[in-house]
PDB file of N, CA and C in Angstrom:
ATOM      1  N   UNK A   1      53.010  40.161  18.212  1.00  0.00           N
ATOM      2  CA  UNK A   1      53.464  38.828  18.585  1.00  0.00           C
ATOM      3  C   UNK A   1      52.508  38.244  19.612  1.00  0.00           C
ATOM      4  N   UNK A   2      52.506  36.992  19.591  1.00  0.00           N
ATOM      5  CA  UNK A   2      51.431  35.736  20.448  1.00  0.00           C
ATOM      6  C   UNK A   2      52.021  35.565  21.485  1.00  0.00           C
ATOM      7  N   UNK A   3      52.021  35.752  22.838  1.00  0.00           N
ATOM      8  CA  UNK A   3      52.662  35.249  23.734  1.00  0.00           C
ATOM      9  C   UNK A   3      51.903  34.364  24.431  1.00  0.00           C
ATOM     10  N   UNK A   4      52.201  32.702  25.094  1.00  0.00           N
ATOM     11  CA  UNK A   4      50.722  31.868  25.477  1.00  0.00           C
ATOM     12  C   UNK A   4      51.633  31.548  27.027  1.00  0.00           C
ATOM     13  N   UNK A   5      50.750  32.292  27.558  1.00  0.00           N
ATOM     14  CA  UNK A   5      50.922  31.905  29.583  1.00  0.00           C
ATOM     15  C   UNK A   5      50.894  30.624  29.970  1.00  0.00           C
ATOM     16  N   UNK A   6      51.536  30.005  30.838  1.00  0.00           N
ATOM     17  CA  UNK A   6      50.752  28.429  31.559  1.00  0.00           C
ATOM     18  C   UNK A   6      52.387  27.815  31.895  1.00  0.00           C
ATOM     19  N   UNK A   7      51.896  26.784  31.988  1.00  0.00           N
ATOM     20  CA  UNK A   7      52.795  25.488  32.377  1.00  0.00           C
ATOM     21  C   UNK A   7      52.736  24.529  31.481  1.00  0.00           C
ATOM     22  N   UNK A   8      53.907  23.780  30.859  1.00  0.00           N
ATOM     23  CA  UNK A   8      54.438  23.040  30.112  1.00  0.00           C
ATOM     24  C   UNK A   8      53.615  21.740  29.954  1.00  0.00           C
ATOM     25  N   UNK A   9      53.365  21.336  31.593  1.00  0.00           N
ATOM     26  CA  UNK A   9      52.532  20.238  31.390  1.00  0.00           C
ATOM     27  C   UNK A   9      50.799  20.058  31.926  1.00  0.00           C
ATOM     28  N   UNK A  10      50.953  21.154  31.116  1.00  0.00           N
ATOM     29  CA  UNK A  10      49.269  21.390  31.371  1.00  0.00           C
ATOM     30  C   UNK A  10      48.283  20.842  30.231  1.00  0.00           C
ATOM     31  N   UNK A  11      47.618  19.858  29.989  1.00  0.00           N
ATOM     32  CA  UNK A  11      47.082  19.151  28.652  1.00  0.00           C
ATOM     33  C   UNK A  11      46.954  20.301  28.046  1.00  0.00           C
ATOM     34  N   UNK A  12      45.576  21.090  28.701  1.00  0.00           N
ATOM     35  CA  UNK A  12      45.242  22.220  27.913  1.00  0.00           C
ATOM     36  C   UNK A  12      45.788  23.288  26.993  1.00  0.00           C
ATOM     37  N   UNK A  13      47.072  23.839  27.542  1.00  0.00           N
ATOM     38  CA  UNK A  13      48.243  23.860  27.462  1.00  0.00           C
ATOM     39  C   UNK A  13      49.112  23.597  26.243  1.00  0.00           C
ATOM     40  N   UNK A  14      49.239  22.547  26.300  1.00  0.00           N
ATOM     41  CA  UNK A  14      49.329  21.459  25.311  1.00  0.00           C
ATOM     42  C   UNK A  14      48.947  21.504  23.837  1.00  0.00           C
ATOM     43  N   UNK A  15      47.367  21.401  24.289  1.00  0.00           N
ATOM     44  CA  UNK A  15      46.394  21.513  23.114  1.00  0.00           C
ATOM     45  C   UNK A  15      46.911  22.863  22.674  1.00  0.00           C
ATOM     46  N   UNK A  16      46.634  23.750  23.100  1.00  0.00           N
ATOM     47  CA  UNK A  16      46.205  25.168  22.545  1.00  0.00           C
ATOM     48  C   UNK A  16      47.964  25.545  21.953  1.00  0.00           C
ATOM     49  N   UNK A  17      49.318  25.201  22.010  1.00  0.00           N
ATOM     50  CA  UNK A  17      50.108  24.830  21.740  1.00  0.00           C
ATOM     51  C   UNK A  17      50.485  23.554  20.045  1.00  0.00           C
ATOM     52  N   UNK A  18      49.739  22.539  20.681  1.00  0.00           N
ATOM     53  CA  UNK A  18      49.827  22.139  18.966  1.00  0.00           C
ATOM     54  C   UNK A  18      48.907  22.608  18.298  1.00  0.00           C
ATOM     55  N   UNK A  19      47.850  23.884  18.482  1.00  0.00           N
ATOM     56  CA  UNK A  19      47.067  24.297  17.276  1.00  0.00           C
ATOM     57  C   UNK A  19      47.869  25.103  17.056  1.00  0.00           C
ATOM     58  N   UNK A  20      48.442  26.039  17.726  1.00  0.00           N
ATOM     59  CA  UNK A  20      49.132  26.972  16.996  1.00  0.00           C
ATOM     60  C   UNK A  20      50.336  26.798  16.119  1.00  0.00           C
ATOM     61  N   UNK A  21      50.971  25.566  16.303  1.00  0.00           N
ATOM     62  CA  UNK A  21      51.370  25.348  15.548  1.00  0.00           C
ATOM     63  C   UNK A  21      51.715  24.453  14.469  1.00  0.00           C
ATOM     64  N   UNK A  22      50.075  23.588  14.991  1.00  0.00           N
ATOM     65  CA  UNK A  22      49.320  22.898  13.389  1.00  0.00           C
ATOM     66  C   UNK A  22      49.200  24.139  12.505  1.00  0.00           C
ATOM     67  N   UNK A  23      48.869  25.302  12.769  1.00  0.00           N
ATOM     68  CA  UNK A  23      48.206  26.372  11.999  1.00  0.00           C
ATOM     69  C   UNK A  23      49.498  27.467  11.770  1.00  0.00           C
ATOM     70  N   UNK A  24      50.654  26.926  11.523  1.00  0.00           N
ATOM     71  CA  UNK A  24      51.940  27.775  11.796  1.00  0.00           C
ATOM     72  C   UNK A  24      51.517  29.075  11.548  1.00  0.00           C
ATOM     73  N   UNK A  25      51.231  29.996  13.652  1.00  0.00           N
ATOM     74  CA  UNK A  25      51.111  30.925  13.632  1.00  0.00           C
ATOM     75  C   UNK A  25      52.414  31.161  15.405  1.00  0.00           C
ATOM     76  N   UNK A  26      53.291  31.481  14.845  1.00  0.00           N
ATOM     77  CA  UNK A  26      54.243  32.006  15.676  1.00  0.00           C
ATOM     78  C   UNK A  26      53.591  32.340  17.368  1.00  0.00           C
ATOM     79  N   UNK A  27      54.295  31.457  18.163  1.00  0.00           N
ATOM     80  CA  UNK A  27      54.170  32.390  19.357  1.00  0.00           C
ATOM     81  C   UNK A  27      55.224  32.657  20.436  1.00  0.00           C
ATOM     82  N   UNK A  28      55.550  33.469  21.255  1.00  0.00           N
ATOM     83  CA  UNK A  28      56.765  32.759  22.202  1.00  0.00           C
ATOM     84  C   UNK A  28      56.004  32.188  23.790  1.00  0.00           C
ATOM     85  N   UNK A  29      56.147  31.074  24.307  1.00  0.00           N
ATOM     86  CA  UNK A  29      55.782  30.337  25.176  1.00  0.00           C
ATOM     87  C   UNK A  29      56.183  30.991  26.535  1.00  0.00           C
ATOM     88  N   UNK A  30      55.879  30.939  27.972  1.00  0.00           N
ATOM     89  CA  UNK A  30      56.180  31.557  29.089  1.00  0.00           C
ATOM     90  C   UNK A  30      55.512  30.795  30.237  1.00  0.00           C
ATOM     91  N   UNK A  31      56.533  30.045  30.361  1.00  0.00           N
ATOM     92  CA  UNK A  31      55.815  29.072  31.351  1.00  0.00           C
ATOM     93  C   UNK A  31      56.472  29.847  32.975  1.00  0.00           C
ATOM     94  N   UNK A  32      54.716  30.046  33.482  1.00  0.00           N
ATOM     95  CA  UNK A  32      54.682  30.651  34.632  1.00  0.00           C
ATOM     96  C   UNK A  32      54.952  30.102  35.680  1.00  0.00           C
ATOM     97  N   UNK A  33      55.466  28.576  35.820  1.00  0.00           N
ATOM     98  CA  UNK A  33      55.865  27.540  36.854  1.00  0.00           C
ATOM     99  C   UNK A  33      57.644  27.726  36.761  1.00  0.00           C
ATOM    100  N   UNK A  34      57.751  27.862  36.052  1.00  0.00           N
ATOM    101  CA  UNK A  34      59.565  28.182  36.047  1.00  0.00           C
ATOM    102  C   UNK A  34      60.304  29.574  35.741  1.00  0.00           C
ATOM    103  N   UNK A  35      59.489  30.080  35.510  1.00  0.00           N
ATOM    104  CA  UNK A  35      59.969  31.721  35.454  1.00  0.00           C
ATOM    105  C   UNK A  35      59.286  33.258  36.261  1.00  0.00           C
ATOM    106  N   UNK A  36      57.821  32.248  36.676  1.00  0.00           N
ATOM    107  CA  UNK A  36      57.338  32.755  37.297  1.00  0.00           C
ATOM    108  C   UNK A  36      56.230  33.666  36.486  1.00  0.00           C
ATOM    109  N   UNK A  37      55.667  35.000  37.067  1.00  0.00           N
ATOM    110  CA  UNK A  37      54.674  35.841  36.549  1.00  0.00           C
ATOM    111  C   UNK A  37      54.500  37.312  37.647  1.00  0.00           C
ATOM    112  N   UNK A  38      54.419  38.259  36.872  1.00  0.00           N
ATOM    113  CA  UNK A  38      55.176  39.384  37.556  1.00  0.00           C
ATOM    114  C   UNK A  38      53.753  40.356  37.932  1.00  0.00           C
ATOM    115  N   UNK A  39      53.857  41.200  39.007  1.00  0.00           N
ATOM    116  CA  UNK A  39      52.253  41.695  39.241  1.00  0.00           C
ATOM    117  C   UNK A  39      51.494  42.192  38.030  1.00  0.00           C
ATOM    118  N   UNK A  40      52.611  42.818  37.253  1.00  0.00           N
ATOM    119  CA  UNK A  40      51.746  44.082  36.682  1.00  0.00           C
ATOM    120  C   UNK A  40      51.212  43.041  35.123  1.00  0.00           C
ATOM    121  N   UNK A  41      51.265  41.858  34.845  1.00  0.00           N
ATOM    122  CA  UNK A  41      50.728  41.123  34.104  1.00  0.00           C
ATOM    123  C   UNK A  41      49.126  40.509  34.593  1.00  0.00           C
ATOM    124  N   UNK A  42      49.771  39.968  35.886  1.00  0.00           N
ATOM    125  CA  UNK A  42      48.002  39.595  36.818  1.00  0.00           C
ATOM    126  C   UNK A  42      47.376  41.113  36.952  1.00  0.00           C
ATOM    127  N   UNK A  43      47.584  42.241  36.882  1.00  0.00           N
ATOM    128  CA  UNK A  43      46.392  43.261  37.275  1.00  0.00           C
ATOM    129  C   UNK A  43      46.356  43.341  35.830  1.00  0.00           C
ATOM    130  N   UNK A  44      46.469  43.616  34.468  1.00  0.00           N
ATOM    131  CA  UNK A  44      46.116  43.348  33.626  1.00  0.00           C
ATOM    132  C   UNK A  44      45.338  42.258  33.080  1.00  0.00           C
ATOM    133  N   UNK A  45      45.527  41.128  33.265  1.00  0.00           N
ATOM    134  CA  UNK A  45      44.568  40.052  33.160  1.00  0.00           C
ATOM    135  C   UNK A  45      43.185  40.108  33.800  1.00  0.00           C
ATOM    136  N   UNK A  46      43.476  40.534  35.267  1.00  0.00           N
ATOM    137  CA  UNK A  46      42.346  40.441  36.085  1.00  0.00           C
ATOM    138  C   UNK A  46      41.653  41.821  35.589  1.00  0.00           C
ATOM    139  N   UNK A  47      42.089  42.644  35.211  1.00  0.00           N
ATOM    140  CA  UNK A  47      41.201  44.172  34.656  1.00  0.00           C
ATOM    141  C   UNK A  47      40.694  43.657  33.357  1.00  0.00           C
ATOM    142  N   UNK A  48      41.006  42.935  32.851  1.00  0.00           N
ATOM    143  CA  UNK A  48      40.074  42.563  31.193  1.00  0.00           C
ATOM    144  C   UNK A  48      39.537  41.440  31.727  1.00  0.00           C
ATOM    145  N   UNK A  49      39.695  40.357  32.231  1.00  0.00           N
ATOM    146  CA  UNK A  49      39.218  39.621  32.634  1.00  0.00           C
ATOM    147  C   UNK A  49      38.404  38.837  33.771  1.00  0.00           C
ATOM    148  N   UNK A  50      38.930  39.735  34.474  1.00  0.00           N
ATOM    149  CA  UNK A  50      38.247  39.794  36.185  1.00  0.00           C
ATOM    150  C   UNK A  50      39.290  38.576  36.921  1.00  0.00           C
ATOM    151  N   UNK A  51      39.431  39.055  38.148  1.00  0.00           N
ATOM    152  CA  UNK A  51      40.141  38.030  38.965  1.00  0.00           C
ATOM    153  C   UNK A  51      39.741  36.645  38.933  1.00  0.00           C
ATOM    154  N   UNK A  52      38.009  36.715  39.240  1.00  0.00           N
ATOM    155  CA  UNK A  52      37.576  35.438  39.657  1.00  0.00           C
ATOM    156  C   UNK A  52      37.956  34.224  38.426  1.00  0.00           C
ATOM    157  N   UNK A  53      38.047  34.908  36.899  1.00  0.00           N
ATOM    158  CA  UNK A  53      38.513  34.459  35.623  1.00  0.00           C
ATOM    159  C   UNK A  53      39.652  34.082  36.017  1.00  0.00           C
ATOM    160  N   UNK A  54      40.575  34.706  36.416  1.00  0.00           N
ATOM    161  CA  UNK A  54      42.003  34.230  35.970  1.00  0.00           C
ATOM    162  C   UNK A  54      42.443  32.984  37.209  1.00  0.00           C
ATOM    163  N   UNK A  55      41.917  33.521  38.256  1.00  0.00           N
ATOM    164  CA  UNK A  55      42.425  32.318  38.999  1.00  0.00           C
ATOM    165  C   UNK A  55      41.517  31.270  39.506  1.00  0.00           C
ATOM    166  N   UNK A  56      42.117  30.109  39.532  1.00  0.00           N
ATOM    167  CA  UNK A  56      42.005  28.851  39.200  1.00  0.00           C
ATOM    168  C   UNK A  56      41.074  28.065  40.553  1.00  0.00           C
ATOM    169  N   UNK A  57      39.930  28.487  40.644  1.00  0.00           N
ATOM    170  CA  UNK A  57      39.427  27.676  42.066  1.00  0.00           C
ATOM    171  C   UNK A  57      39.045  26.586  42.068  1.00  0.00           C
ATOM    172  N   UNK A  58      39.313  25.746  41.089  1.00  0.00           N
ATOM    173  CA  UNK A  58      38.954  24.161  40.508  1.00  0.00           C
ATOM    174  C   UNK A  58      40.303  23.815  40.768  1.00  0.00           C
ATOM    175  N   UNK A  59      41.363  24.195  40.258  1.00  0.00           N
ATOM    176  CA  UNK A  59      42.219  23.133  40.616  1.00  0.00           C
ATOM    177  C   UNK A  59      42.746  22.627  41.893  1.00  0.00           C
ATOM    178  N   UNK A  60      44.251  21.797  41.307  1.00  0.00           N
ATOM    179  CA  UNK A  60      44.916  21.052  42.996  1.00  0.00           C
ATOM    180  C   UNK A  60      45.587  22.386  43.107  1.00  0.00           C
ATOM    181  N   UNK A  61      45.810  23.254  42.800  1.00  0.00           N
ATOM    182  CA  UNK A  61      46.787  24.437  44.215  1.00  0.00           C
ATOM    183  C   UNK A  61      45.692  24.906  44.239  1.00  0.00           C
ATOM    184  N   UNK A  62      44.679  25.158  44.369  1.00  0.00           N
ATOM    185  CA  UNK A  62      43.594  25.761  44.923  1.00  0.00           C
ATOM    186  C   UNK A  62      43.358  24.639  46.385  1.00  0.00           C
ATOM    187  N   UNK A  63      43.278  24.006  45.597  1.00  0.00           N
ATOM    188  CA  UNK A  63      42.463  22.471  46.634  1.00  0.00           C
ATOM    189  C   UNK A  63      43.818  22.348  47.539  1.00  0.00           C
ATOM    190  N   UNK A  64      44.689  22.252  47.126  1.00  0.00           N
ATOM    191  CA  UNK A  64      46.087  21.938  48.480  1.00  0.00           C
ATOM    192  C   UNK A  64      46.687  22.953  49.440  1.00  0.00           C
ATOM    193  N   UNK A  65      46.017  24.750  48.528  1.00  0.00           N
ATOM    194  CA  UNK A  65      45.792  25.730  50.017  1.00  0.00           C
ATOM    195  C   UNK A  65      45.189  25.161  51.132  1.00  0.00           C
ATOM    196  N   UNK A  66      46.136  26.228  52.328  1.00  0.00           N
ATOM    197  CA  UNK A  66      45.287  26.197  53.666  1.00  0.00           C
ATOM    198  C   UNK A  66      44.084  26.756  53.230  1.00  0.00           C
ATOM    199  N   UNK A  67      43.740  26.386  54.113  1.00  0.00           N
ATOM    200  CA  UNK A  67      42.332  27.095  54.464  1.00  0.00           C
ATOM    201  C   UNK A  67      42.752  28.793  54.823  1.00  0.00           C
ATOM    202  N   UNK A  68      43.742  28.398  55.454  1.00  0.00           N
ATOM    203  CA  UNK A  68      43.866  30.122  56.162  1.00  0.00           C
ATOM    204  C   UNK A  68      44.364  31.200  54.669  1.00  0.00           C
ATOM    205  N   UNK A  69      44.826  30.361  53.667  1.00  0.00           N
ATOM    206  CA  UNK A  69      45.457  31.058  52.780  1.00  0.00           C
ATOM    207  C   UNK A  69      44.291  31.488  51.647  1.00  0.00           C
ATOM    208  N   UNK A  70      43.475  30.181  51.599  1.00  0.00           N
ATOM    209  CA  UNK A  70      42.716  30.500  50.997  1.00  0.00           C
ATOM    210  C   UNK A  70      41.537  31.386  51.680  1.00  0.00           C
ATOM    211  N   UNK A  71      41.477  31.721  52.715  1.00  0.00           N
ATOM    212  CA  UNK A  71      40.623  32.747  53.129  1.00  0.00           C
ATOM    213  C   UNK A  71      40.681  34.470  53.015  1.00  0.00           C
ATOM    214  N   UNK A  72      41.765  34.770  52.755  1.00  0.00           N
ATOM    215  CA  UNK A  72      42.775  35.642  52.527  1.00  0.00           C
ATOM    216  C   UNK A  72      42.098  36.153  50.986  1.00  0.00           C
ATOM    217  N   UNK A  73      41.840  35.653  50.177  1.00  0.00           N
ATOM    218  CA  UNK A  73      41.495  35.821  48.409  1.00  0.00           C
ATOM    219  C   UNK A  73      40.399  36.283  48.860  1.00  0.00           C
ATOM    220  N   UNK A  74      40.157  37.548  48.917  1.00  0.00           N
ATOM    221  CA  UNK A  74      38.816  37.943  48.840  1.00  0.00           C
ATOM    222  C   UNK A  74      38.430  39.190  47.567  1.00  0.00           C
ATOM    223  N   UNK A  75      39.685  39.616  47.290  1.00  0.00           N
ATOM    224  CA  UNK A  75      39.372  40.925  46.099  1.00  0.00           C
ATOM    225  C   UNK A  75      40.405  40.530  45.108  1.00  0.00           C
ATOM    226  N   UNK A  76      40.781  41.406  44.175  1.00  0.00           N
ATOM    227  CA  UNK A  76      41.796  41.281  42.829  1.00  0.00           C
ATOM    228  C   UNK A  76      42.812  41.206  43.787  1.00  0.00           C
ATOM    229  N   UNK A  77      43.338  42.339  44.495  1.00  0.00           N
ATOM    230  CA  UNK A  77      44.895  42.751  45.174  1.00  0.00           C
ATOM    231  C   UNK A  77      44.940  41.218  45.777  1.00  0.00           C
ATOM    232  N   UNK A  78      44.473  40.762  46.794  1.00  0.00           N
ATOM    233  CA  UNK A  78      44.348  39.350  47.376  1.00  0.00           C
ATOM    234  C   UNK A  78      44.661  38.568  46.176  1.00  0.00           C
ATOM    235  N   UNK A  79      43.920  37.977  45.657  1.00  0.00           N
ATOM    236  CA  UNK A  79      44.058  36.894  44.717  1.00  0.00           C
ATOM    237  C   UNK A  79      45.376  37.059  43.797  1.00  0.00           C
ATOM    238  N   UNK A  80      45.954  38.571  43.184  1.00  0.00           N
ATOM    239  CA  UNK A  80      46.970  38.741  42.609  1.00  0.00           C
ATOM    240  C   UNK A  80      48.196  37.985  43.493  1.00  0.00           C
ATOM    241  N   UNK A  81      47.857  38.467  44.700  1.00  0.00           N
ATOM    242  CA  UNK A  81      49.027  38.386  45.939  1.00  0.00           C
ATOM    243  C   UNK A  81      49.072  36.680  45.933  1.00  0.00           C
ATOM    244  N   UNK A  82      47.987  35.584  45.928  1.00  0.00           N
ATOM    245  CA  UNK A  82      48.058  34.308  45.707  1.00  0.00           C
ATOM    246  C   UNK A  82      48.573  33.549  44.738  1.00  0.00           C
ATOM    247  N   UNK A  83      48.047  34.498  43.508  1.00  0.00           N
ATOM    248  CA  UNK A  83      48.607  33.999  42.266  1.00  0.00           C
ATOM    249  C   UNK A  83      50.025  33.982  41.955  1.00  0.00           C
ATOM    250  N   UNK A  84      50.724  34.920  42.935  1.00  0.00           N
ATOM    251  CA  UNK A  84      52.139  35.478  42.331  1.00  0.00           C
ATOM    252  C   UNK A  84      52.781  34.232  43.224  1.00  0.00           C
ATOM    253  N   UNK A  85      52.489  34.270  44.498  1.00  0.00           N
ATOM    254  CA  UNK A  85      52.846  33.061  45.758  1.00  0.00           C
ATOM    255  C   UNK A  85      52.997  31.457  45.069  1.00  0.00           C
ATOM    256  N   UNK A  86      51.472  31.132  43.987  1.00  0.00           N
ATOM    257  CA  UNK A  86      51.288  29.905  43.167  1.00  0.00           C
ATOM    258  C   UNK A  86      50.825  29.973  42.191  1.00  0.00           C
ATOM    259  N   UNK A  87      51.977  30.493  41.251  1.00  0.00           N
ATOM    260  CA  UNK A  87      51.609  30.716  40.151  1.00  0.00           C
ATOM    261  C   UNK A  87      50.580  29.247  39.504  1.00  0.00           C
ATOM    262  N   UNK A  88      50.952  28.261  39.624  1.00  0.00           N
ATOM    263  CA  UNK A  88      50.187  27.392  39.346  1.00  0.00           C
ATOM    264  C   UNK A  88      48.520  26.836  39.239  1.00  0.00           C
ATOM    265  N   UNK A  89      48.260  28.295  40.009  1.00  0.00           N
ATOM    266  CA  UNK A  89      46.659  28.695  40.702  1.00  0.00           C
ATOM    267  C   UNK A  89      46.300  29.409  39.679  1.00  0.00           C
ATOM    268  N   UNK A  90      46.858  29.912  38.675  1.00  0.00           N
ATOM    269  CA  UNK A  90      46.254  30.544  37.689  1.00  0.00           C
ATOM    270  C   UNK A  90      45.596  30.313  36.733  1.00  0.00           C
ATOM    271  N   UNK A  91      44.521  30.475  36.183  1.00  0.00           N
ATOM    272  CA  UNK A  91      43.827  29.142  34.677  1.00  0.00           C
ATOM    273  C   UNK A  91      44.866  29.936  33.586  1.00  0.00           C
ATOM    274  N   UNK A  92      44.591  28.727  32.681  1.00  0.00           N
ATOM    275  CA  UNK A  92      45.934  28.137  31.779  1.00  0.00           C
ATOM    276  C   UNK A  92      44.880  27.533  30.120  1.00  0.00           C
ATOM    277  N   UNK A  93      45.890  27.716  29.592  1.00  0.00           N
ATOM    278  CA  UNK A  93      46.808  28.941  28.994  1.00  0.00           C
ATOM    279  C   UNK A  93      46.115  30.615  29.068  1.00  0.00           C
ATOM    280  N   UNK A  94      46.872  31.296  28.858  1.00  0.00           N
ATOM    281  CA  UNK A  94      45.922  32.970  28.528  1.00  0.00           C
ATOM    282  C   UNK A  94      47.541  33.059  27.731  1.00  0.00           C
ATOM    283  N   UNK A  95      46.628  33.925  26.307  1.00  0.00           N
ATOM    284  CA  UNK A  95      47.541  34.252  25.535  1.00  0.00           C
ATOM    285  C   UNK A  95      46.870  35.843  25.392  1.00  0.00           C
ATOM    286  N   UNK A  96      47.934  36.586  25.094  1.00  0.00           N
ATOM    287  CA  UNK A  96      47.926  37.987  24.627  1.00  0.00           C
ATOM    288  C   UNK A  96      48.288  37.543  23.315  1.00  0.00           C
ATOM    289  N   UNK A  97      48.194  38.881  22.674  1.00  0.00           N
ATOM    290  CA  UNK A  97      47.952  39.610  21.400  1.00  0.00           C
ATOM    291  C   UNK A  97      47.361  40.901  20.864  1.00  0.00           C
ATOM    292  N   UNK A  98      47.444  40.741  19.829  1.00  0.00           N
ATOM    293  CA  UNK A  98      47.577  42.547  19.642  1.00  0.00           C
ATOM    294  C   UNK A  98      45.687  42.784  19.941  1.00  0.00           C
ATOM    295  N   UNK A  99      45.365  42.103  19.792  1.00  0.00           N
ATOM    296  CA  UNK A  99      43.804  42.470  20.065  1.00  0.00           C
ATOM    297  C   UNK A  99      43.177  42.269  21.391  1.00  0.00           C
ATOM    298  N   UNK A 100      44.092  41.145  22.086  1.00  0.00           N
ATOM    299  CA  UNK A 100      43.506  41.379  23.153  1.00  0.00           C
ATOM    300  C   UNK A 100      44.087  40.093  24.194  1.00  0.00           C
ATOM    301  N   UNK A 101      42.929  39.617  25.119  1.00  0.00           N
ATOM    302  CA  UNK A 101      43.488  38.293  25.709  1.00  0.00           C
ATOM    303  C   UNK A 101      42.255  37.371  25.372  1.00  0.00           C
ATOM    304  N   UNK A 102      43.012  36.047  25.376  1.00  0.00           N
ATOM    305  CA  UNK A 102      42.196  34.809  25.527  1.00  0.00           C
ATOM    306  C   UNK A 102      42.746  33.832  26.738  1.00  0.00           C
ATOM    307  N   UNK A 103      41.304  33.477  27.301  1.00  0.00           N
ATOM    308  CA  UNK A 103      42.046  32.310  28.530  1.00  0.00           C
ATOM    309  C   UNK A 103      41.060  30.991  27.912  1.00  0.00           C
ATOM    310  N   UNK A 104      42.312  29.932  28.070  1.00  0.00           N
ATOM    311  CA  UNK A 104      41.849  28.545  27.862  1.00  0.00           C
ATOM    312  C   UNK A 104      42.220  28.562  26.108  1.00  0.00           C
ATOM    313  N   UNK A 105      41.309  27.338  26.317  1.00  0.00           N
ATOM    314  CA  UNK A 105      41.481  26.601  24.558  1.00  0.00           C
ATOM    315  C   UNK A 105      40.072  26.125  23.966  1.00  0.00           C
ATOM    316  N   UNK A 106      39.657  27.397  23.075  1.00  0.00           N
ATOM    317  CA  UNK A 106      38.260  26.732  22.456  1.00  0.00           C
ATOM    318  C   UNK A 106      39.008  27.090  20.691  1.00  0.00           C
ATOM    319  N   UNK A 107      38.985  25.894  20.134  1.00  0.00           N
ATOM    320  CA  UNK A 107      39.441  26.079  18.691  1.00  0.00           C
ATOM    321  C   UNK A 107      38.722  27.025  17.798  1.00  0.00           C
ATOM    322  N   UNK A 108      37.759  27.001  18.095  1.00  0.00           N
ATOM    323  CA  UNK A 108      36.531  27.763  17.019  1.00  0.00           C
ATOM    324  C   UNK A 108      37.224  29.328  17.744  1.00  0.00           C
ATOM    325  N   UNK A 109      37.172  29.640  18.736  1.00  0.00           N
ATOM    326  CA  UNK A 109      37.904  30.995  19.309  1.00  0.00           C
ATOM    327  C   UNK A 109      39.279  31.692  18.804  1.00  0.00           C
ATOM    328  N   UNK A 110      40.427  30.611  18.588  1.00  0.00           N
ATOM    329  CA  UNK A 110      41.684  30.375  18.194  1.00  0.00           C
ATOM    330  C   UNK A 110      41.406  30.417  16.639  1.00  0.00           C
ATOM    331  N   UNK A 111      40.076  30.246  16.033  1.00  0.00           N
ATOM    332  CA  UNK A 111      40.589  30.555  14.721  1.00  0.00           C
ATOM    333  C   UNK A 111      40.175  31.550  14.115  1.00  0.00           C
ATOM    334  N   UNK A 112      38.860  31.977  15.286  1.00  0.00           N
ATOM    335  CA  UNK A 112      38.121  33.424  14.913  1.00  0.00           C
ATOM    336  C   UNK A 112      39.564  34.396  14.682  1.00  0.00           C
ATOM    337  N   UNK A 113      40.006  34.465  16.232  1.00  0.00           N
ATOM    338  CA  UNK A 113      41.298  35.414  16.755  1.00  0.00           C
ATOM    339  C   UNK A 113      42.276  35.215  15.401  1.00  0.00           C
ATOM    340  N   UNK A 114      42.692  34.163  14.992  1.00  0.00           N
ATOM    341  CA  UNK A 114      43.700  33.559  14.222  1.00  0.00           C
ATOM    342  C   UNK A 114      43.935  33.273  13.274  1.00  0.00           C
ATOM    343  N   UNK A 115      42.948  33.036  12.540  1.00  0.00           N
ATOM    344  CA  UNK A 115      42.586  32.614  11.297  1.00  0.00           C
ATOM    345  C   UNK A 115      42.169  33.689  10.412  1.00  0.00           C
ATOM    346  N   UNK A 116      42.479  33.991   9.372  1.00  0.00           N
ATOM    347  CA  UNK A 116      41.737  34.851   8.645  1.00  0.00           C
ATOM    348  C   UNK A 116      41.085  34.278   7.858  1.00  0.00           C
TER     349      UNK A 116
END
């Protein structure tokens, strides 16, 4: 099964949401702004993907940390510990699957993974 990480109103989000199911391929949705996101999912992400990948230093909860908070993110354990605090700091979407993870929305990627 497809499970796709993020927030509801995230364009990107969005997008990577109506391909999957322009391309009716089942997923269940988990929006990390209202239910949250639990450690042992971020040390998995950040171990295939690396921390600096998963969390979000472009966006506004990056940009609307203190300074003091954001000084604090210096390794995975740190940044996990931020991410769990705002979840919203996390890049969006990352979907699991049986093969593996994807973060973001590149279609040509979504149909390699997806498409047979």
């Amino acid at each position: 099964m497809i499970t796709l990480y993020g927030i509801s109103n995230c364009s990107t989000v969005q997008k990577a949401r109506n391909w999957l199911v322009s391309n009716q391929i089942e997923y269940i949705f988990h929006d990390y702004k209202k239910l949250g996101i639990d450690q042992a999912h971020l040390e998995h992400w950040c171990q295939k993907l690396g921390w600096a990948t998963v969390l979000n230093r472009a966006g506004m909860m990056w940009r609307k940390a203190s300074e003091a908070d954001k000084s604090k993110v210096l390794d995975q354990d740190s940044a996990i510990a931020f991410m769990i605090k705002v979840p919203n700091s996390i890049k969006r979407p990352i979907i699991e699957h049986q093969n593996g993870l994807i973060r973001g929305f590149d279609e040509a990627q979504y149909k390699d993974k997806f498409l047979l």
